[in-house]
C-alpha atoms as a PDB file:
ATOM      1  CA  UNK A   1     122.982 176.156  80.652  1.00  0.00           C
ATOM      2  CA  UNK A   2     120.364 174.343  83.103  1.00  0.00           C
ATOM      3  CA  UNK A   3     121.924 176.418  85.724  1.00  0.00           C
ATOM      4  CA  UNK A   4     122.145 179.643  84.272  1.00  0.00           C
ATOM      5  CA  UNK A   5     117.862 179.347  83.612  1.00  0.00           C
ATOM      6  CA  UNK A   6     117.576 178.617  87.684  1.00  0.00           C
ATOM      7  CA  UNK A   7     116.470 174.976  86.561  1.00  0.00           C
ATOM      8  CA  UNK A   8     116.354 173.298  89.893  1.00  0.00           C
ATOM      9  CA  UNK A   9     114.004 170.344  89.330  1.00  0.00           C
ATOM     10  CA  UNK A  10     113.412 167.521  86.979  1.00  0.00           C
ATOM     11  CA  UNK A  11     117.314 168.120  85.464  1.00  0.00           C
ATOM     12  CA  UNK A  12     117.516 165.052  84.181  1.00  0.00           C
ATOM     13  CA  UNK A  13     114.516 165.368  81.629  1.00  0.00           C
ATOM     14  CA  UNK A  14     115.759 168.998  80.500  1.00  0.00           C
ATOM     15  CA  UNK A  15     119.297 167.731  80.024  1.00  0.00           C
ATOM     16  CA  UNK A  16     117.536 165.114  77.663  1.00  0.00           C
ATOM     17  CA  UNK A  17     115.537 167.288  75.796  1.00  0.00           C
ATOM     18  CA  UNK A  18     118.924 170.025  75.259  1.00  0.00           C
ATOM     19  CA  UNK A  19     121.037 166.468  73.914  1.00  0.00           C
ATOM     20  CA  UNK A  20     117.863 165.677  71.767  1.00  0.00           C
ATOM     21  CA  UNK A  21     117.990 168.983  69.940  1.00  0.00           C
ATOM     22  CA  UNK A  22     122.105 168.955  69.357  1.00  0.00           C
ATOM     23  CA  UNK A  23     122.216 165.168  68.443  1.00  0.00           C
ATOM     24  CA  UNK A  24     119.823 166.605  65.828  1.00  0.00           C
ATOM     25  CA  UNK A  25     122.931 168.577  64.304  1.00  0.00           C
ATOM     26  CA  UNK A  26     124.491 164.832  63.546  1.00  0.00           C
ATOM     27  CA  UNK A  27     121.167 163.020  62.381  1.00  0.00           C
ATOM     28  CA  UNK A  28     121.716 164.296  58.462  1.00  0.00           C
ATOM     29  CA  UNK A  29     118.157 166.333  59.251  1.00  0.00           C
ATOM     30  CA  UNK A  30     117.200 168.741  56.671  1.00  0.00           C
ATOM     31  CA  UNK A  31     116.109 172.217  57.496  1.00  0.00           C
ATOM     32  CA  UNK A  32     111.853 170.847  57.223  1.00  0.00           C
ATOM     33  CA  UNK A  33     112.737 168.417  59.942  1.00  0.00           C
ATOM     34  CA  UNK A  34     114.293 171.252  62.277  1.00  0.00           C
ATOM     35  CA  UNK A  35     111.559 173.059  61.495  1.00  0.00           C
ATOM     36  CA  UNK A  36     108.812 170.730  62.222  1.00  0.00           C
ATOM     37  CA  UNK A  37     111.041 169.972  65.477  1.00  0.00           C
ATOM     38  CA  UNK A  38     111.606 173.411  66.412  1.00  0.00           C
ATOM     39  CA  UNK A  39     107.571 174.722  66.054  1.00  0.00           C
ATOM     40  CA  UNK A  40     106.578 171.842  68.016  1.00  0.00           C
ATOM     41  CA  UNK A  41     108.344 172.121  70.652  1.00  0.00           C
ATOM     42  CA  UNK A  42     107.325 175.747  71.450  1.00  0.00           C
ATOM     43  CA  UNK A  43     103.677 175.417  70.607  1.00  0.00           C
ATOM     44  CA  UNK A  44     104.072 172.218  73.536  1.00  0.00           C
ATOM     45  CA  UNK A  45     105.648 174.686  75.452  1.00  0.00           C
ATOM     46  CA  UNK A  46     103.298 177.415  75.221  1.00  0.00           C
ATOM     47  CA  UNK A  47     100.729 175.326  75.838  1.00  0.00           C
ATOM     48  CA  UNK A  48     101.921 173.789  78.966  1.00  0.00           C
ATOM     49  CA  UNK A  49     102.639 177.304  80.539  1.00  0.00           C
ATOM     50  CA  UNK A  50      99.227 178.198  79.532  1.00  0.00           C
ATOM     51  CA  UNK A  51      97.693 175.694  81.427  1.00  0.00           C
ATOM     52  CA  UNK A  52      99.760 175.294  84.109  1.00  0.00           C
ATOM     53  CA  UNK A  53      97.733 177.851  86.836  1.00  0.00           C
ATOM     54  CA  UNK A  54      94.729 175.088  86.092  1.00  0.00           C
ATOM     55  CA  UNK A  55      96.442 172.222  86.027  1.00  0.00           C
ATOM     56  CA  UNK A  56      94.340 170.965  89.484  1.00  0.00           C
ATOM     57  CA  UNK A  57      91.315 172.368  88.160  1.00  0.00           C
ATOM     58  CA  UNK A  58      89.109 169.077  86.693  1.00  0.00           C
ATOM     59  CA  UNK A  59      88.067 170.176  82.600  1.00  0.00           C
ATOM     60  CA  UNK A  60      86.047 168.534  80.306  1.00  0.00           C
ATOM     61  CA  UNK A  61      87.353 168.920  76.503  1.00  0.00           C
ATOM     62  CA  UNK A  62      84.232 169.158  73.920  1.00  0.00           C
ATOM     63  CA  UNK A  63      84.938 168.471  70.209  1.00  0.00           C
ATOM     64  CA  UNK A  64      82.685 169.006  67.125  1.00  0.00           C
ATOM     65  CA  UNK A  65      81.849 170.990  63.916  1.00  0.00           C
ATOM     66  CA  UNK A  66      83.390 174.571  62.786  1.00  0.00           C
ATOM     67  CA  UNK A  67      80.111 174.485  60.880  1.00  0.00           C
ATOM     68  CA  UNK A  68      77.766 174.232  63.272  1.00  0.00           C
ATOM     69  CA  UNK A  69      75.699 177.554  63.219  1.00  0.00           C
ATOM     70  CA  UNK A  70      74.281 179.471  66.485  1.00  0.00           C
ATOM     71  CA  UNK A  71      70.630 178.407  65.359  1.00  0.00           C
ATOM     72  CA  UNK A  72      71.790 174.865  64.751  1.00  0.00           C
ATOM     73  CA  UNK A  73      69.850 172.474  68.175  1.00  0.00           C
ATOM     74  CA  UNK A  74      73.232 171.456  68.603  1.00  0.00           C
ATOM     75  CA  UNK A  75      74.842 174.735  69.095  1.00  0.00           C
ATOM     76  CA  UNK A  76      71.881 175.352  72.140  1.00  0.00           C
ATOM     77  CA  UNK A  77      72.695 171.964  73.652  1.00  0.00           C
ATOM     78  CA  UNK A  78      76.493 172.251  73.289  1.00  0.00           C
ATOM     79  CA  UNK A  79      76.344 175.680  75.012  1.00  0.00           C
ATOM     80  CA  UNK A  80      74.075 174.072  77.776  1.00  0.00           C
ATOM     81  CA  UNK A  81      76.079 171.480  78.174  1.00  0.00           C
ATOM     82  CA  UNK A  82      78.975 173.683  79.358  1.00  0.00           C
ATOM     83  CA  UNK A  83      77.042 175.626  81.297  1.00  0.00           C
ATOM     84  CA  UNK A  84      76.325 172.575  83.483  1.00  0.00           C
ATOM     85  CA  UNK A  85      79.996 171.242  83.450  1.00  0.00           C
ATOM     86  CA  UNK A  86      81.063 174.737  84.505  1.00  0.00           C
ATOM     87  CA  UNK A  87      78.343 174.925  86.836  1.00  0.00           C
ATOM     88  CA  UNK A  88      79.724 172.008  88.982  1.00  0.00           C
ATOM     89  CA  UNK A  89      82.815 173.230  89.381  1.00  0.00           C
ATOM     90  CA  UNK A  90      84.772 171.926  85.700  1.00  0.00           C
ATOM     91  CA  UNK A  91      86.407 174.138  82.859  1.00  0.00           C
ATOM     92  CA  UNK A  92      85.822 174.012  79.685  1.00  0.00           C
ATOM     93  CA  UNK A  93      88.333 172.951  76.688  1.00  0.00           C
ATOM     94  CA  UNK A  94      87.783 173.734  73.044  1.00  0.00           C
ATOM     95  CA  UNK A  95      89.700 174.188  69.833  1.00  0.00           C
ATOM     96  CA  UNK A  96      88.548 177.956  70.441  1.00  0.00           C
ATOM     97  CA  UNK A  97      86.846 177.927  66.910  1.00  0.00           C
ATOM     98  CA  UNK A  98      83.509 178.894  65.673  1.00  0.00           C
ATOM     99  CA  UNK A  99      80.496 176.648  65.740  1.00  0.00           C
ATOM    100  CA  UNK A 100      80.417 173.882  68.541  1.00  0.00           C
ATOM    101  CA  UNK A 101      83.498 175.192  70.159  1.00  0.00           C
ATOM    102  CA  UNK A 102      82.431 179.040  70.224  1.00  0.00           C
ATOM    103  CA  UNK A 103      79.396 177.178  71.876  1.00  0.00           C
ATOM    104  CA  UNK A 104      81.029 175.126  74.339  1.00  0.00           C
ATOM    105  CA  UNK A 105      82.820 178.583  75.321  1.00  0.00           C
ATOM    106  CA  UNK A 106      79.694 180.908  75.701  1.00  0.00           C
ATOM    107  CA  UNK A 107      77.925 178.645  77.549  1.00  0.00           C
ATOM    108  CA  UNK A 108      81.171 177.885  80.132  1.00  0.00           C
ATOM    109  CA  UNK A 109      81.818 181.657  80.006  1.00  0.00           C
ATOM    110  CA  UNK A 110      85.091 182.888  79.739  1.00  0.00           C
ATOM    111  CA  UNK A 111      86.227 182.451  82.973  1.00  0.00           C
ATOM    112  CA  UNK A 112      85.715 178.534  82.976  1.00  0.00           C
ATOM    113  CA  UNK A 113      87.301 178.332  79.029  1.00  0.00           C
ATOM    114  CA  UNK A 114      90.129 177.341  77.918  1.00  0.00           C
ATOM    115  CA  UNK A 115      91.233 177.722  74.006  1.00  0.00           C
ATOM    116  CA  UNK A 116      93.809 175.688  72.208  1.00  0.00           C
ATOM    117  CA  UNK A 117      93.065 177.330  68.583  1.00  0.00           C
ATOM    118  CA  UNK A 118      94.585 176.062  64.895  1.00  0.00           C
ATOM    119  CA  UNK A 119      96.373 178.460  62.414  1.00  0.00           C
ATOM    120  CA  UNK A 120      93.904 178.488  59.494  1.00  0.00           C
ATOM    121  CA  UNK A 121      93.509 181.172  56.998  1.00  0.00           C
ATOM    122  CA  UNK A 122      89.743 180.518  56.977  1.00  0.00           C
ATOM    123  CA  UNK A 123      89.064 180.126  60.562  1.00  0.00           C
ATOM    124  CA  UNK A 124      90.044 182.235  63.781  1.00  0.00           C
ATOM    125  CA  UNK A 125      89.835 182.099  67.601  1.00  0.00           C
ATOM    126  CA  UNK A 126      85.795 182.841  68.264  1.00  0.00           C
ATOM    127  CA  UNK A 127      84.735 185.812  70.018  1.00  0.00           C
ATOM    128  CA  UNK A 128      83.811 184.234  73.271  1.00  0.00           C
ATOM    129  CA  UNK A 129      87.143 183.591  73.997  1.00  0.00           C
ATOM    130  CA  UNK A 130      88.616 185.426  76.926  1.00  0.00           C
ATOM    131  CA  UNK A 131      92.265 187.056  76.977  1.00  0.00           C
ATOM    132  CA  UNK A 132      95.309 185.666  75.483  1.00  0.00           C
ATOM    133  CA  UNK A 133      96.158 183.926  78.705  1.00  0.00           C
ATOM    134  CA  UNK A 134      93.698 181.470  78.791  1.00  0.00           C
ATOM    135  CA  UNK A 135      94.392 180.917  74.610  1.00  0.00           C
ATOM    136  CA  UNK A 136      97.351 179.275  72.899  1.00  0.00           C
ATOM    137  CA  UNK A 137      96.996 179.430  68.669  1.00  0.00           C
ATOM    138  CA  UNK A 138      98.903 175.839  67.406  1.00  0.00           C
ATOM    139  CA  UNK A 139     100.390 175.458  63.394  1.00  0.00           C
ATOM    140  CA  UNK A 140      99.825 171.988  63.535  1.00  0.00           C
ATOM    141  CA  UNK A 141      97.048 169.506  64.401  1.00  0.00           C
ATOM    142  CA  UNK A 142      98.538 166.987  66.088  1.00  0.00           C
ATOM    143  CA  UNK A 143     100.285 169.649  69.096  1.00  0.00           C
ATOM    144  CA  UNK A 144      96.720 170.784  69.134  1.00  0.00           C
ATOM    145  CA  UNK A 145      95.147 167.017  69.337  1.00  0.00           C
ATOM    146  CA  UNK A 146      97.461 166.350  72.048  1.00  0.00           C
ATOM    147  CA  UNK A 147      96.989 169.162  74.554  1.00  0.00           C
ATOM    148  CA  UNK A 148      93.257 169.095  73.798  1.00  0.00           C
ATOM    149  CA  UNK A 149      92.717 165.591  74.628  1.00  0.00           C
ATOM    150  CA  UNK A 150      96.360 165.194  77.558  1.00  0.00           C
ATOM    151  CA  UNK A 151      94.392 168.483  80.387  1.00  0.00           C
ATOM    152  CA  UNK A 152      91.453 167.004  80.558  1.00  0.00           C
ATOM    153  CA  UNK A 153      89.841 164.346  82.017  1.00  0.00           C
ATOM    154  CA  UNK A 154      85.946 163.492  80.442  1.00  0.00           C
ATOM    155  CA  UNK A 155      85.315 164.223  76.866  1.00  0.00           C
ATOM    156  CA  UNK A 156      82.018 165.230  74.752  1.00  0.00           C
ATOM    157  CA  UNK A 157      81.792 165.172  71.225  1.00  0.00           C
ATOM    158  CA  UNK A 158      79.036 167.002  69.109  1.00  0.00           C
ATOM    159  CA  UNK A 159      78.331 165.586  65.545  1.00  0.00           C
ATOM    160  CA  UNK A 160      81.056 166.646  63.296  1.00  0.00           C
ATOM    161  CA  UNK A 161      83.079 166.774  60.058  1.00  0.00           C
ATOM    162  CA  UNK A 162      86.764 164.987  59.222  1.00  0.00           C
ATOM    163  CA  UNK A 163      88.293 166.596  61.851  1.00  0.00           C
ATOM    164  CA  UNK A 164      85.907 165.626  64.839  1.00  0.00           C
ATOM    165  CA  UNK A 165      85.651 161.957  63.593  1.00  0.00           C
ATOM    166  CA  UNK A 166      89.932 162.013  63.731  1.00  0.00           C
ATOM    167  CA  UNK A 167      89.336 163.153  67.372  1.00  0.00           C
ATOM    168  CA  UNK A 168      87.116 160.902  68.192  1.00  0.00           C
ATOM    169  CA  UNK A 169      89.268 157.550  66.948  1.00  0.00           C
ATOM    170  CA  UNK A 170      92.190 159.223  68.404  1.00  0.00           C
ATOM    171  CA  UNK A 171      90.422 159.457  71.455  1.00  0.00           C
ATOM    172  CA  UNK A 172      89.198 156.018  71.621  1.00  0.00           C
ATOM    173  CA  UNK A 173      92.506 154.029  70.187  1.00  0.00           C
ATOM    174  CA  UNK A 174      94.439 156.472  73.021  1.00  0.00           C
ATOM    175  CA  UNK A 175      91.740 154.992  75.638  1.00  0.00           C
ATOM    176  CA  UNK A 176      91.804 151.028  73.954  1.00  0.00           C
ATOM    177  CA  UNK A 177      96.075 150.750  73.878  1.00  0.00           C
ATOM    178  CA  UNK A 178      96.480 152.310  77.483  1.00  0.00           C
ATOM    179  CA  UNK A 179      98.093 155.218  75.707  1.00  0.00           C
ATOM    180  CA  UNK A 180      95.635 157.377  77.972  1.00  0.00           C
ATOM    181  CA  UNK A 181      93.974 157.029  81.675  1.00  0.00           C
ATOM    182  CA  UNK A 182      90.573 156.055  81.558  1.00  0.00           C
ATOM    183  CA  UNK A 183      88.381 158.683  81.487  1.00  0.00           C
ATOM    184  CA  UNK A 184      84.414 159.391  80.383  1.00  0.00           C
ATOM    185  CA  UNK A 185      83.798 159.666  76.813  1.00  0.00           C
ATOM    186  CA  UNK A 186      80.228 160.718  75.356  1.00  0.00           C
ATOM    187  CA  UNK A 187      79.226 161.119  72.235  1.00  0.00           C
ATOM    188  CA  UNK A 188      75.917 163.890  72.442  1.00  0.00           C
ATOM    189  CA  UNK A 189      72.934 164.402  69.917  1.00  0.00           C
ATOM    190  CA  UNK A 190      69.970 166.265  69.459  1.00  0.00           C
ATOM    191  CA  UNK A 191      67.057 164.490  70.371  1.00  0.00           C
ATOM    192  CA  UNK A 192      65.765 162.319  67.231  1.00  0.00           C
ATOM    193  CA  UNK A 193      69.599 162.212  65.553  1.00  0.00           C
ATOM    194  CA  UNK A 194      70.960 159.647  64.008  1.00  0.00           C
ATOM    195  CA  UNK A 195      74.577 160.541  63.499  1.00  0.00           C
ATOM    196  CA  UNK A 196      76.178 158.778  66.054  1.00  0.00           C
ATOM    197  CA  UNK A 197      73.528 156.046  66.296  1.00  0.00           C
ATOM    198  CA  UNK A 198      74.545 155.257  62.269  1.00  0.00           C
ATOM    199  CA  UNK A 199      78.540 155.501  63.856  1.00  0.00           C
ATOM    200  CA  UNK A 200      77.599 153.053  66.559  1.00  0.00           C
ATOM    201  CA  UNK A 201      76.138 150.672  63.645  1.00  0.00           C
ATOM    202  CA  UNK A 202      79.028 151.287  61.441  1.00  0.00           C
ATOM    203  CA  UNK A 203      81.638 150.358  64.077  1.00  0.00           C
ATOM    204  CA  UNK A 204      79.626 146.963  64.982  1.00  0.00           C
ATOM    205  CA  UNK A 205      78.874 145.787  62.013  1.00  0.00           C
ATOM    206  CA  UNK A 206      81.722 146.476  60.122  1.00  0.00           C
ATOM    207  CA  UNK A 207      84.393 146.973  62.394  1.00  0.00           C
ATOM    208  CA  UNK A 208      83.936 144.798  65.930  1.00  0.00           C
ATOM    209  CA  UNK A 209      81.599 142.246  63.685  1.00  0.00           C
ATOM    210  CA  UNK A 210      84.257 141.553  61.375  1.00  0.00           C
ATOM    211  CA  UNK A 211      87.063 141.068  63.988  1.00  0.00           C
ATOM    212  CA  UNK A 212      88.922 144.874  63.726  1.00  0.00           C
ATOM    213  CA  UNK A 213      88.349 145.374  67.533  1.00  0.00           C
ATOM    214  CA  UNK A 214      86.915 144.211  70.753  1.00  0.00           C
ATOM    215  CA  UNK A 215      83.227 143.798  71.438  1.00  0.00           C
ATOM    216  CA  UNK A 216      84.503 145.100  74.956  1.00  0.00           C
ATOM    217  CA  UNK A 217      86.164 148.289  73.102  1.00  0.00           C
ATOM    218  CA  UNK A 218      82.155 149.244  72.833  1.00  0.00           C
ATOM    219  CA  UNK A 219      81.936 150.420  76.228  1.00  0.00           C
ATOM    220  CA  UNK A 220      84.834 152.958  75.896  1.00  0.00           C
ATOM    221  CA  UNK A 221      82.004 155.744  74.859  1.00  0.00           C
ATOM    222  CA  UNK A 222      78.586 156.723  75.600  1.00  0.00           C
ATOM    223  CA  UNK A 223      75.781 157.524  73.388  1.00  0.00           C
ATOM    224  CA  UNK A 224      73.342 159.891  74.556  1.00  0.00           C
ATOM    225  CA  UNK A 225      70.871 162.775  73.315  1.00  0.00           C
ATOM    226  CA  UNK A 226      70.166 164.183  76.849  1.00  0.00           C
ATOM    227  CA  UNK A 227      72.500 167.061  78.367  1.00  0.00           C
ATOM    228  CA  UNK A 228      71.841 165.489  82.158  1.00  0.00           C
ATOM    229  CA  UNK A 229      73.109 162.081  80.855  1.00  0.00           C
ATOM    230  CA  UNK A 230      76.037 163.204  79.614  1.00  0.00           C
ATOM    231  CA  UNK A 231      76.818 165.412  82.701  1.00  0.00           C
ATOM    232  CA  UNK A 232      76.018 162.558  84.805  1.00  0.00           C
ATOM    233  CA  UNK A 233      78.435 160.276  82.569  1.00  0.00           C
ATOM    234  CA  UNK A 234      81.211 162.911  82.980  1.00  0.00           C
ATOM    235  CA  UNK A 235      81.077 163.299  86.931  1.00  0.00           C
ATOM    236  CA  UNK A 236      79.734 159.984  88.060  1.00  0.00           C
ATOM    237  CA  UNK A 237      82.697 158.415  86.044  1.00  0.00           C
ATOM    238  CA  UNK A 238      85.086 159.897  88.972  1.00  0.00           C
ATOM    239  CA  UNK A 239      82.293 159.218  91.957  1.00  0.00           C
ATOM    240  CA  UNK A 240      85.140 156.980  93.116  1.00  0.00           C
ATOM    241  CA  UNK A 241      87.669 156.026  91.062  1.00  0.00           C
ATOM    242  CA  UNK A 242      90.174 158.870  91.223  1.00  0.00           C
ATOM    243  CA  UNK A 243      93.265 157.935  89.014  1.00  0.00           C
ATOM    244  CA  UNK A 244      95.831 155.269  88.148  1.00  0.00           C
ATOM    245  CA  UNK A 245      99.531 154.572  87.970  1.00  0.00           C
ATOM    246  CA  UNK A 246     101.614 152.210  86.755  1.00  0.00           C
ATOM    247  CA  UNK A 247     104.329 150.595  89.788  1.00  0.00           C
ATOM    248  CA  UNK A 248     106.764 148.819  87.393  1.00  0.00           C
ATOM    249  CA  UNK A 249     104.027 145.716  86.583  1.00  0.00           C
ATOM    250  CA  UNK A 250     101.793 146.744  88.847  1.00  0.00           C
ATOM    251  CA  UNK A 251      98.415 148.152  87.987  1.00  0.00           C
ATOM    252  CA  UNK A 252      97.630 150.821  90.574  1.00  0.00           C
ATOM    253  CA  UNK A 253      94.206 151.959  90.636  1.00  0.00           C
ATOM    254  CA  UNK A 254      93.127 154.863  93.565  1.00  0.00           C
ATOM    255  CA  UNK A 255      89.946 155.450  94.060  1.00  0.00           C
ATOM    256  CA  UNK A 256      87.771 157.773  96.830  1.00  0.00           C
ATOM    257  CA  UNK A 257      86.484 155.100  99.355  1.00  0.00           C
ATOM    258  CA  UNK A 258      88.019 151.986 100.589  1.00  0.00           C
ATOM    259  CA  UNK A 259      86.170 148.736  98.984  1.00  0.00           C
ATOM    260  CA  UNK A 260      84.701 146.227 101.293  1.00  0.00           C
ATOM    261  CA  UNK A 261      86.273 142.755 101.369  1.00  0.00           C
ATOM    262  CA  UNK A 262      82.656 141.392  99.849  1.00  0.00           C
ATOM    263  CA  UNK A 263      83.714 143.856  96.994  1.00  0.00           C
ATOM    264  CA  UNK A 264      87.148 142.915  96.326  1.00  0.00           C
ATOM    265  CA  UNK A 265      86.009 139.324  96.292  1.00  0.00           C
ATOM    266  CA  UNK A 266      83.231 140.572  93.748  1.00  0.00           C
ATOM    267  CA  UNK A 267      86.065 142.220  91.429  1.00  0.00           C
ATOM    268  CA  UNK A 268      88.166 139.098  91.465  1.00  0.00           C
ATOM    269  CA  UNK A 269      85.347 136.614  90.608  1.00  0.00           C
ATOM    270  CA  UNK A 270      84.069 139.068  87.295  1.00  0.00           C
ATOM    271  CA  UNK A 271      87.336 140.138  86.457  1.00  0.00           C
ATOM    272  CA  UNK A 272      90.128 138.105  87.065  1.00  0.00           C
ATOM    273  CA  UNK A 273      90.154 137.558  83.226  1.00  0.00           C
ATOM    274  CA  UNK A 274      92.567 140.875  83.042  1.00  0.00           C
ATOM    275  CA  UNK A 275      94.610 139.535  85.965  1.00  0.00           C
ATOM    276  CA  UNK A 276      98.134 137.964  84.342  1.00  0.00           C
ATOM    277  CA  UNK A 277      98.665 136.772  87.519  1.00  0.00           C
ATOM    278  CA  UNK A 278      97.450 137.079  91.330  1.00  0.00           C
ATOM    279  CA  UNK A 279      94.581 138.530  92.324  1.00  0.00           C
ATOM    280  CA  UNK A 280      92.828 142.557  92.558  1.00  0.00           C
ATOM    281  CA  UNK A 281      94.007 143.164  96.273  1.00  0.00           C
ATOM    282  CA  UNK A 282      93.965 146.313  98.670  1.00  0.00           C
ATOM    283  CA  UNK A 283      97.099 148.057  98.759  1.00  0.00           C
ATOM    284  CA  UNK A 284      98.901 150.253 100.603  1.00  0.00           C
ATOM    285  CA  UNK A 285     100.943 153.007  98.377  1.00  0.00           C
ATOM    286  CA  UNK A 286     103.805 151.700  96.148  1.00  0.00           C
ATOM    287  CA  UNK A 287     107.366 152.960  96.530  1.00  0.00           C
ATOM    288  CA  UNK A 288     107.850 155.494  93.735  1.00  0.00           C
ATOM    289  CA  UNK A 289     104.467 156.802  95.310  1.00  0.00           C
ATOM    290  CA  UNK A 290     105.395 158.023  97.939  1.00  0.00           C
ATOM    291  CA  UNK A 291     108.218 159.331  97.356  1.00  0.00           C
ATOM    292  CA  UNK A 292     106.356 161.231  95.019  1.00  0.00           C
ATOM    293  CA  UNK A 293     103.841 161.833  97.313  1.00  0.00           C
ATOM    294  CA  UNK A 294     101.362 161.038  94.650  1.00  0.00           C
ATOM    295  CA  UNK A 295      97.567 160.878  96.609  1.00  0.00           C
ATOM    296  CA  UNK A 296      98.833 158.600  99.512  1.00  0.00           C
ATOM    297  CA  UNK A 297      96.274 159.600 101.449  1.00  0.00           C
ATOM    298  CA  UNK A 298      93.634 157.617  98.941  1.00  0.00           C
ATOM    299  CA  UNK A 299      92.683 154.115  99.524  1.00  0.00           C
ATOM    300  CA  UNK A 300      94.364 151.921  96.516  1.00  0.00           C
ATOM    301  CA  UNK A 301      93.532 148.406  94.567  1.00  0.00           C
ATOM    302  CA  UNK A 302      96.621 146.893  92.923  1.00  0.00           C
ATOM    303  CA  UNK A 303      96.683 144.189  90.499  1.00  0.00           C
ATOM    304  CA  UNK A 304      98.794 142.570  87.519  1.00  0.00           C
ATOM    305  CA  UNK A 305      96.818 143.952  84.488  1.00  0.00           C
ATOM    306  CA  UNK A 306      97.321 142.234  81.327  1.00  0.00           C
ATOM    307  CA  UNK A 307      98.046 145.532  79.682  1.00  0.00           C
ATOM    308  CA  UNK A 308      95.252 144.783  76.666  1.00  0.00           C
ATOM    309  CA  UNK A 309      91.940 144.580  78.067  1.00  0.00           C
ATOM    310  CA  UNK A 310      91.501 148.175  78.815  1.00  0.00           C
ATOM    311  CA  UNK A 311      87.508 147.583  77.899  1.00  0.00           C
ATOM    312  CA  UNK A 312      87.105 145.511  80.697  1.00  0.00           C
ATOM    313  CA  UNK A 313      89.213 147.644  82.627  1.00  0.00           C
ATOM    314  CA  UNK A 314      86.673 150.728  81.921  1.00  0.00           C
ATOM    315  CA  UNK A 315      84.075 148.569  82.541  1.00  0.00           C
END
C-alpha cells in the first residue's frame, strides 16, 4: 500500500498509523469511536497539507473573543497588532472567526493569514480570510486547539469568553509539563483594562498561593496593554535562543550566538537548580542531530534538565 502511494520517507511512522487504524477492527470499537477516529485524522491531515508551503515561515497565533465587535478598542489594537507582526516578517494564525480573529486577519492582510476555522452553525470563516488554501474548517475543538497552538511559535491573547480562557490554560499547562517548546506568550489589553490584571490576581491568590502551581509557572506569560510590548515580547523572545531538542536525557538548547565562558559560568551559578546532574556546558551537535541535519550550523548549550522546572527554564 505504502508503495503503491510513492511513500518513500518516514515508512515506518505511516506503516504505524495503517496498523493503528486495522487493529481498530479488533478493539470492540463502536461505529462513534471510528468516527471520532476517522474525522480526526483527516481534519490533522488537511491541516498539515495546508500549512506545509509555510512551515519555515515564523507565525504568531492570536486568540480571543467571537464577540468582540469592529468598534470594540480591542478589535483596533488586535488588528494593529498584526499589522506589526506581519510587518516584520511573521504570519498570522487565527481561528478565522469574527471578532478578534477577523481582526487579527485584516490587520495581517490576507497574504500573511492563516485560518484554522470551527464548524458552528452560528459562526463562519470571516470575510478577511483569503482563498481556501490558506483555510482549513475543523468539526472538533481539540484538532483545531492543536494546529492553532503546534505552527506557531509566540502567542497573543485578547480578552475573551470560555473558549479563549481554555486556550489560554491549554497553552500554559502545554508550556509548564514540557508538552510544548518554549515560546512567548502575552496576554494584551486595552489601556486601563482589568481583565487579565483580575486573571493574574486570580491565579496568585488562589491558585500559586494555595499550592496548585509554581510561583515560577508566573513567568510563562506576559501582561501588557501596549502593542510595541507585546511585539517586542514576541521577537525579542527568539533574539537568541533559536530552538530545543531533546538527545535521549540530554537537554539541547540552540541558540543564535555562541555564549562566552563568563556566561556559561553565569548560567550554572543561577541555574544549576534544574541541572539533575552535571553542569550547562557548550556543545557540539548530538548524534541524532546530525544525522538529521537539524541546525548544526548553530552554536548549542546542553545540559541534564530535570524535566519539571520548565519556569525556570523560560526564565
Amino acid at each position: 500500500m505504502l508503495d503503491a502511494a510513492g511513500a518513500t520517507e518516514d515508512r515506518d511512522q505511516l506503516f504505524e498509523i495503517l496498523v493503528s487504524a486495522v487493529r481498530l477492527a479488533g478493539d470492540d470499537s463502536d461505529r462513534l469511536d471510528l468516527k471520532i477516529t476517522n474525522s480526526a485524522l483527516k481534519e490533522m491531515r488537511r491541516a498539515f497539507r495546508m500549512f506545509a508551503p509555510w512551515r519555515q515561515v515564523p507565525k504568531v497565533t492570536i486568540f480571543g473573543s467571537a464577540r468582540t465587535l469592529p468598534h470594540d478598542p480591542l478589535y483596533s489594537q488586535t488588528r494593529d497588532l498584526a499589522a506589526a507582526l506581519a510587518s516584520a516578517g511573521w504570519m498570522i494564525v487565527t481561528g478565522a472567526g469574527p471578532g478578534i480573529m477577523a481582526a487579527g486577519t485584516e490587520g495581517a492582510g490576507r497574504e500573511h493569514s492563516l485560518g484554522v476555522n470551527i464548524r458552528l452553525p452560528f459562526e463562519g470563516p470571516s470575510a478577511f480570510v483569503g482563498d481556501d488554501r490558506k483555510l482549513v474548517v475543523m468539526k472538533y475543538f481539540f484538532t483545531r486547539k492543536l494546529m492553532l497552538m503546534k505552527e506557531s511559535a509566540g502567542f497573543v491573547v485578547m480578552p475573551g469568553g470560555f473558549g479563549t480562557l481554555d486556550e489560554t490554560f491549554e497553552l500554559l499547562t502545554l508550556l509548564q509539563t514540557g508538552k510544548a517548546a518554549p515560546a512567548p506568550i502575552v496576554l494584551l489589553d486595552i489601556v486601563g483594562g482589568g481583565y487579565w490584571r483580575a486573571w493574574e490576581h486570580f491565579i496568585a491568590t488562589d491558585v500559586v498561593g494555595r499550592g496548585l502551581a509554581g510561583r515560577d509557572d508566573l513567568v510563562l506569560c506576559r501582561i501588557t496593554d501596549d502593542v510595541g510590548t507585546a511585539v517586542a515580547e514576541v521577537l525579542g523572545f527568539y533574539r537568541n535562543y533559536h530552538s530545543i531538542r531533546w538527545v535521549g536525557d540530554t537537554l539541547v538548547m540552540r541558540l543564535r550566538s555562541v555564549p562566552t565562558p563568563a556566561e556559561v559560568d553565569e548560567l550554572n551559578r543561577d541555574f544549576a537548580d534544574i541541572c539533575v546532574r552535571g553542569a550547562i556546558e557548550l556543545s557540539d551537535p548530538r548524534g541524532p542531530e546530525v544525522a538529521d541535519d537539524d541546525h548544526v550550523d548553530l552554536p548549542r548549550l546542553a545540559l541534564d534538565f530535570d524535566r519539571a522546572s520548565f519556569g525556570r527554564l523560560r526564565a
